[in-house]
C-alpha atoms as a PDB file:
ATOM      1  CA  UNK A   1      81.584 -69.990-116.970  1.00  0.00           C
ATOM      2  CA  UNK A   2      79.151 -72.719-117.595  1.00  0.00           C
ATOM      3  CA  UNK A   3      79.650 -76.390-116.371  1.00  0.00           C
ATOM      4  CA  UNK A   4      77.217 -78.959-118.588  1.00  0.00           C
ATOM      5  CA  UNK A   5      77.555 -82.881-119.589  1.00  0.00           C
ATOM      6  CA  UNK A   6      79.978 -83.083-122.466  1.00  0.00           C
ATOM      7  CA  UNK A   7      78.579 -83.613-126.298  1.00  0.00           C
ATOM      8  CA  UNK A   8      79.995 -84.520-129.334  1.00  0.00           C
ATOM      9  CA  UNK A   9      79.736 -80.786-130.602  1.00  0.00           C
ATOM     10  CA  UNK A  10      82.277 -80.289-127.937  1.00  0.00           C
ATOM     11  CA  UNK A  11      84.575 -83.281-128.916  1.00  0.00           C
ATOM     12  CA  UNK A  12      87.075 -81.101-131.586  1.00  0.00           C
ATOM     13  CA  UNK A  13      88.123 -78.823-128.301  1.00  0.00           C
ATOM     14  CA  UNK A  14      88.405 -81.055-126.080  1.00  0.00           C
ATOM     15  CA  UNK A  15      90.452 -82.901-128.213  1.00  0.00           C
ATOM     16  CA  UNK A  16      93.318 -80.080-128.633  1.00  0.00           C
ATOM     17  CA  UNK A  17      92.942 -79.547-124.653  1.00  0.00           C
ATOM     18  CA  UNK A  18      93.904 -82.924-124.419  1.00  0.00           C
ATOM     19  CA  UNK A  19      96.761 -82.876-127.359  1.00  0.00           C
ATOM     20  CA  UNK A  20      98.066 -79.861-126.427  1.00  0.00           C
ATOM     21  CA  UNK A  21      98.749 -81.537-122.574  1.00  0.00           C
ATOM     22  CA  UNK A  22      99.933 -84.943-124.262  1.00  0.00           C
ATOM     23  CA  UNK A  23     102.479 -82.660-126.106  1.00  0.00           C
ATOM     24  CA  UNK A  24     103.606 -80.267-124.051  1.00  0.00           C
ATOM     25  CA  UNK A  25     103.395 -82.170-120.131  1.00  0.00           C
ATOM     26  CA  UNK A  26     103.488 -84.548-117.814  1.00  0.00           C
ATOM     27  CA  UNK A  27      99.841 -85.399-116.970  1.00  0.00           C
ATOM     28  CA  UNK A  28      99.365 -87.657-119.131  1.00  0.00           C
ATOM     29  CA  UNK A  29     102.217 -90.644-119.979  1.00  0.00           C
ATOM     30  CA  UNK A  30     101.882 -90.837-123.585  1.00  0.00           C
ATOM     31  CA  UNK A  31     103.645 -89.166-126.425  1.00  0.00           C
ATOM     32  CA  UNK A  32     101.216 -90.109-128.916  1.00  0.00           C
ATOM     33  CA  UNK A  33      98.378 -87.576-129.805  1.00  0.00           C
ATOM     34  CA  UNK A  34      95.002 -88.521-129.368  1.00  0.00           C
ATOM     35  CA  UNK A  35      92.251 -88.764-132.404  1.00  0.00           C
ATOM     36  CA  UNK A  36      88.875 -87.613-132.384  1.00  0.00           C
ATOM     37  CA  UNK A  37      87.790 -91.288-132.958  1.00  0.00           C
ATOM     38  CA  UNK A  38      89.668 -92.006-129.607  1.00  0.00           C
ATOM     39  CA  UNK A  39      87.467 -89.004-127.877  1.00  0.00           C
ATOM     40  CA  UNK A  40      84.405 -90.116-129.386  1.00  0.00           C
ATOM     41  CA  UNK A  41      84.941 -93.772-128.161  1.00  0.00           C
ATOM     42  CA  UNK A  42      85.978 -92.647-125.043  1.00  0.00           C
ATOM     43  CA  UNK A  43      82.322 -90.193-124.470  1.00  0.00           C
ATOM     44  CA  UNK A  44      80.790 -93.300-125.592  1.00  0.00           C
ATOM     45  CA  UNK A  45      82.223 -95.772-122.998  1.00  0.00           C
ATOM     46  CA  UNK A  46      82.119 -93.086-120.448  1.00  0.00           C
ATOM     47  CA  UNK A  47      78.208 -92.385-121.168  1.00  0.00           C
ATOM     48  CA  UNK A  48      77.911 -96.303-121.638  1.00  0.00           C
ATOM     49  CA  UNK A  49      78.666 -96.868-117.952  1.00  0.00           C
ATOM     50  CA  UNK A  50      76.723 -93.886-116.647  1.00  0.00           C
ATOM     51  CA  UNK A  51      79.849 -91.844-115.796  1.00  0.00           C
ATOM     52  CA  UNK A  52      79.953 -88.209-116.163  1.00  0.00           C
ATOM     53  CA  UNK A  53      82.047 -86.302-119.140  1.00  0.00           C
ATOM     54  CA  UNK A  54      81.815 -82.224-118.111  1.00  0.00           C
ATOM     55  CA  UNK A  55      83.079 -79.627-120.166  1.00  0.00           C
ATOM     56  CA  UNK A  56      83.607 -75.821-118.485  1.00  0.00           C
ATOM     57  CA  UNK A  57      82.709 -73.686-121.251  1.00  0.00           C
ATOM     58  CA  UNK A  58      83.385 -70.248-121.090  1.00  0.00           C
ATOM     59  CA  UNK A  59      83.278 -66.832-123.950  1.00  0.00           C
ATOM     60  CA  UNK A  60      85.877 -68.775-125.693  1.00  0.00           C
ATOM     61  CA  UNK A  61      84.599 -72.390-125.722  1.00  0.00           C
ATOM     62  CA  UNK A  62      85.697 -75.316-123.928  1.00  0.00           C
ATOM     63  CA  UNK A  63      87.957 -73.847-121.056  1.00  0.00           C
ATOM     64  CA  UNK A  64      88.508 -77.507-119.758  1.00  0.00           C
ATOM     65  CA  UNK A  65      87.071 -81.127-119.359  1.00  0.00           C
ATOM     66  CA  UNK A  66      87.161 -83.354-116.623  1.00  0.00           C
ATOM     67  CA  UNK A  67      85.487 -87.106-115.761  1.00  0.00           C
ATOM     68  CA  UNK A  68      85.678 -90.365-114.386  1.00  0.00           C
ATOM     69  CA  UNK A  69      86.094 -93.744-114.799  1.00  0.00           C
ATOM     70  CA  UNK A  70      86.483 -97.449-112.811  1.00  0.00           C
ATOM     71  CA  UNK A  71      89.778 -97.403-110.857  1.00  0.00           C
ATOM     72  CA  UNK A  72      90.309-101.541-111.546  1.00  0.00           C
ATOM     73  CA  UNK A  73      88.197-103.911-112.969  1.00  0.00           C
ATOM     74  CA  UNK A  74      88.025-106.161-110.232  1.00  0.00           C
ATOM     75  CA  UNK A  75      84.427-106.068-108.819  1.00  0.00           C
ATOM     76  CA  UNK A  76      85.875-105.161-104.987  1.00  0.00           C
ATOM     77  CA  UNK A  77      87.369-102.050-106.484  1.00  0.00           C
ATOM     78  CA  UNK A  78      83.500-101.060-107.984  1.00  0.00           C
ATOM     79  CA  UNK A  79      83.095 -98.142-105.490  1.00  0.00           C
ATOM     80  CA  UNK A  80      86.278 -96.165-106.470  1.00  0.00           C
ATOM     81  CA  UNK A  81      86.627 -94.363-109.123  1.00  0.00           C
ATOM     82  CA  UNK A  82      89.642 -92.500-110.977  1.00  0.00           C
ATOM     83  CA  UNK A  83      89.287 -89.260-112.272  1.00  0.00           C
ATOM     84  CA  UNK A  84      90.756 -87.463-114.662  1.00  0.00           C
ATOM     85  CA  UNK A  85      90.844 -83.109-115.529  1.00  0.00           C
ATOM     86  CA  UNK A  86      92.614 -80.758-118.418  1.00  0.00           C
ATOM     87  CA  UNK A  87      92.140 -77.529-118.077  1.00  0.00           C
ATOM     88  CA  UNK A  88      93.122 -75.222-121.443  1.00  0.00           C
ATOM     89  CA  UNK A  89      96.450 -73.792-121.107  1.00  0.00           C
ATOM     90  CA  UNK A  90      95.545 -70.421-120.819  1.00  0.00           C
ATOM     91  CA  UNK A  91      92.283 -70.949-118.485  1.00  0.00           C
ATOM     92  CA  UNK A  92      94.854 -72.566-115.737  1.00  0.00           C
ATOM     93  CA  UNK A  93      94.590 -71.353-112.324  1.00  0.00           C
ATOM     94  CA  UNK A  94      91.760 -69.348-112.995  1.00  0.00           C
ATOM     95  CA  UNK A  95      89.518 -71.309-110.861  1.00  0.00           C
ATOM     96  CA  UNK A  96      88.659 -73.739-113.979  1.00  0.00           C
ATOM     97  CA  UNK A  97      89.306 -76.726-112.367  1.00  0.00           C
ATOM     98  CA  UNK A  98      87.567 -76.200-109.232  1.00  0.00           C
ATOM     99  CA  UNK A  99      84.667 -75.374-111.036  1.00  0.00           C
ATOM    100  CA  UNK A 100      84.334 -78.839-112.770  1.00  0.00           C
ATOM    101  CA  UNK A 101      85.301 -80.647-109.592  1.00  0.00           C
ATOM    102  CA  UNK A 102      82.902 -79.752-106.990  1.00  0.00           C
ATOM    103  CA  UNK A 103      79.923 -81.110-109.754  1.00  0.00           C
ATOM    104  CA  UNK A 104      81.959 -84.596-110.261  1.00  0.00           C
ATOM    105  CA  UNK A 105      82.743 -85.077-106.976  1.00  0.00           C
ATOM    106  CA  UNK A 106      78.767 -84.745-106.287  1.00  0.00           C
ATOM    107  CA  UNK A 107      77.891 -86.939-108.934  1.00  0.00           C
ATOM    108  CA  UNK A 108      80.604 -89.831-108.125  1.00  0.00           C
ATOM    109  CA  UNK A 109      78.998 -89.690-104.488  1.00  0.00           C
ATOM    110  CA  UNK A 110      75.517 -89.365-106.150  1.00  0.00           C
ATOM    111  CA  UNK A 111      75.830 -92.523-107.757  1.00  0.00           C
ATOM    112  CA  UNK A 112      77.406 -94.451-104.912  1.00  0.00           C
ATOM    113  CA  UNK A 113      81.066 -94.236-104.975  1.00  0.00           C
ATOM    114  CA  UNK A 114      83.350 -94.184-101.979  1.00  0.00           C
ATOM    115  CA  UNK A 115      86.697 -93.058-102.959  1.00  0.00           C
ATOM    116  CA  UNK A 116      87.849 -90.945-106.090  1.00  0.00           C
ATOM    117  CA  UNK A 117      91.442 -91.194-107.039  1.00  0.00           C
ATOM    118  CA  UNK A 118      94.086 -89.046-108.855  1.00  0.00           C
ATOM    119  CA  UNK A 119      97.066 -90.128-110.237  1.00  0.00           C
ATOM    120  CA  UNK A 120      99.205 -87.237-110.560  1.00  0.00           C
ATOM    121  CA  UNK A 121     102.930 -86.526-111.801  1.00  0.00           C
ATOM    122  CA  UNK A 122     105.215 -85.753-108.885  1.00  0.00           C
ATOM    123  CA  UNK A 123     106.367 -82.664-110.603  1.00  0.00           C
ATOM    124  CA  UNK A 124     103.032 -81.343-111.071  1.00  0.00           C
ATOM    125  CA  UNK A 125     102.968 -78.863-107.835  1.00  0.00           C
ATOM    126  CA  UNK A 126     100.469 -77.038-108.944  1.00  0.00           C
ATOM    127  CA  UNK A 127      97.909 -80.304-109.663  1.00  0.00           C
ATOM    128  CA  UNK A 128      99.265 -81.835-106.400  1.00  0.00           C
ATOM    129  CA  UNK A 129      98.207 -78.327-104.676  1.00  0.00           C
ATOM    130  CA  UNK A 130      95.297 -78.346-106.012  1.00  0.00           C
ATOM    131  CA  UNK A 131      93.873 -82.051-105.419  1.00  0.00           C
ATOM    132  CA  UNK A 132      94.742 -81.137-101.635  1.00  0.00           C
ATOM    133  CA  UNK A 133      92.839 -78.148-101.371  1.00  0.00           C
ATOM    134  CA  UNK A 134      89.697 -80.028-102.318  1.00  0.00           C
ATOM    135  CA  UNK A 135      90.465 -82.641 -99.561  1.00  0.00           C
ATOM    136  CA  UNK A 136      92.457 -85.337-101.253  1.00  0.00           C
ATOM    137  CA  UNK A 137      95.425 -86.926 -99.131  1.00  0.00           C
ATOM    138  CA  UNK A 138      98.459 -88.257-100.889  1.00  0.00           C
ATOM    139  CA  UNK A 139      98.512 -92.092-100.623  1.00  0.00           C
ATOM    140  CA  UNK A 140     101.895 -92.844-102.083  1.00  0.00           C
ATOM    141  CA  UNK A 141     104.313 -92.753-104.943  1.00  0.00           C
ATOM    142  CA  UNK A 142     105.698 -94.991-107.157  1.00  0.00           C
ATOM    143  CA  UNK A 143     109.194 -94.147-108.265  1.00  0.00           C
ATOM    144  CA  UNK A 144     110.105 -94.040-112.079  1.00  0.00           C
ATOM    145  CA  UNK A 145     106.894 -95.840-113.093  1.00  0.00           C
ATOM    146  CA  UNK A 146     106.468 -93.502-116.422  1.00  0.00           C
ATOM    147  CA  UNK A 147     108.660 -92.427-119.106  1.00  0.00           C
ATOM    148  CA  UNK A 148     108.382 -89.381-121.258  1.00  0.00           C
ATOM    149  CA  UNK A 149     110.109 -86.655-122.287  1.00  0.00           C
ATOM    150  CA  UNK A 150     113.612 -88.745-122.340  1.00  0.00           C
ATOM    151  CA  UNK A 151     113.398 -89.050-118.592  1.00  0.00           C
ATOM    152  CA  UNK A 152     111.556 -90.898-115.573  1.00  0.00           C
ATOM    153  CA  UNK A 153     108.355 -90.369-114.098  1.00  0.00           C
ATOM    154  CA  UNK A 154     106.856 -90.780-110.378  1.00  0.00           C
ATOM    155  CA  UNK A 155     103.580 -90.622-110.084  1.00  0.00           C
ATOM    156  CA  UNK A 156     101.884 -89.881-106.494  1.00  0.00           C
ATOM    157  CA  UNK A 157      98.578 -91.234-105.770  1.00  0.00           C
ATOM    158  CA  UNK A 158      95.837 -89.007-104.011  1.00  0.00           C
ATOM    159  CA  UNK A 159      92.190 -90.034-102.959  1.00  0.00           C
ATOM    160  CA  UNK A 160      89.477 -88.616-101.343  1.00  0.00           C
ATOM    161  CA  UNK A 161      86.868 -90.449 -99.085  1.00  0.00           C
ATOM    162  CA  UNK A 162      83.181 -89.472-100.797  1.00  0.00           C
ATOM    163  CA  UNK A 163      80.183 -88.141 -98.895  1.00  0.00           C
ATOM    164  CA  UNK A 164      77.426 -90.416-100.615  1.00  0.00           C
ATOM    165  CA  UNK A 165      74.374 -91.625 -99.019  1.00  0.00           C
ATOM    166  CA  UNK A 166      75.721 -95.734 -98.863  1.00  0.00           C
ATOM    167  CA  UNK A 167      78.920 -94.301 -96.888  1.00  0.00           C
ATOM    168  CA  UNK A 168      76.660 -92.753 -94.481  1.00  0.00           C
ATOM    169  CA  UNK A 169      74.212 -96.074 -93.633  1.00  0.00           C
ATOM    170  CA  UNK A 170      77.405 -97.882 -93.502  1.00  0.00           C
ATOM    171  CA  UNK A 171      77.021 -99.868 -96.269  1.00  0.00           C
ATOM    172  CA  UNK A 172      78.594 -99.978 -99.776  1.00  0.00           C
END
């Protein structure tokens, strides 16, 4: 498996990774399917803002696809960042996902950022298991906060304190 920056090349798979969770989950809260104008505008904000897109890439293309982006707009929330990862359904717990974190976690402390964040669907065990065995702690949940699927959604947040270089003099 090889982990590189994302390109537009790789847009059309990522794209059904991402439609194929939209339609058949409860990662992400929408029912509507995304477009490959949406992906491309989303690379292009991403890349805009100097944020990582990476794409694990294995014999049979694009196994998964995972980034970041600003948690809040505010400018006291500009050293956490929220993360996001979609792993193909067939590539999932096959060590995918851990291979696309441990580079964006190193990048999100290379750049300066203190805290990552994951939002992740209560009933997602398996995501919840795995955001803890990388380190993150859950932070709380907010009850019935997301609808899909004709029912009601909690969502727990997780975070992870960053090793970056700033963190370590003390200052942000």
């Amino acid at each position: 498996m090889i982990i590189a920056p994302c390109t537009e090349h790789d847009l059309p798979e990522l794209l059904g990774i991402y439609n194929d969770v939209i339609a058949t989950t409860t990662a992400v809260y929408t029912d509507a399917p995304a477009t490959l104008a949406d992906r491309k505008a989303w690379l292009a904000s991403r890349e805009a803002q100097g944020y990582p897109v990476l794409v694990a890439k294995d014999a049979s293309g694009v196994a998964g696809f995972a980034s970041f982006g600003d948690f809040r707009a505010w400018p006291g929330y500009r050293y956490s960042v929220e993360h996001s990862i979609h792993v193909r359904s067939g590539c999932r717990g096959k060590g995918v996902g851990t291979a696309l974190m441990s580079p964006l976690l190193a990048e999100a402390g290379r750049i300066g950022k203190h805290v990552m964040i994951a939002g992740v669907d209560a009933a997602n065990e398996g995501s919840l298991r795995f955001h803890e065995r990388l380190g993150f702690t859950r932070v709380g949940t907010f009850r019935q906060v997301g609808w899909k699927f004709d029912r009601w959604l909690d969502l727990v947040f997780l975070q992870r304190i960053l090793d970056c270089e700033a963190a370590e003099e003390g200052r942000p």
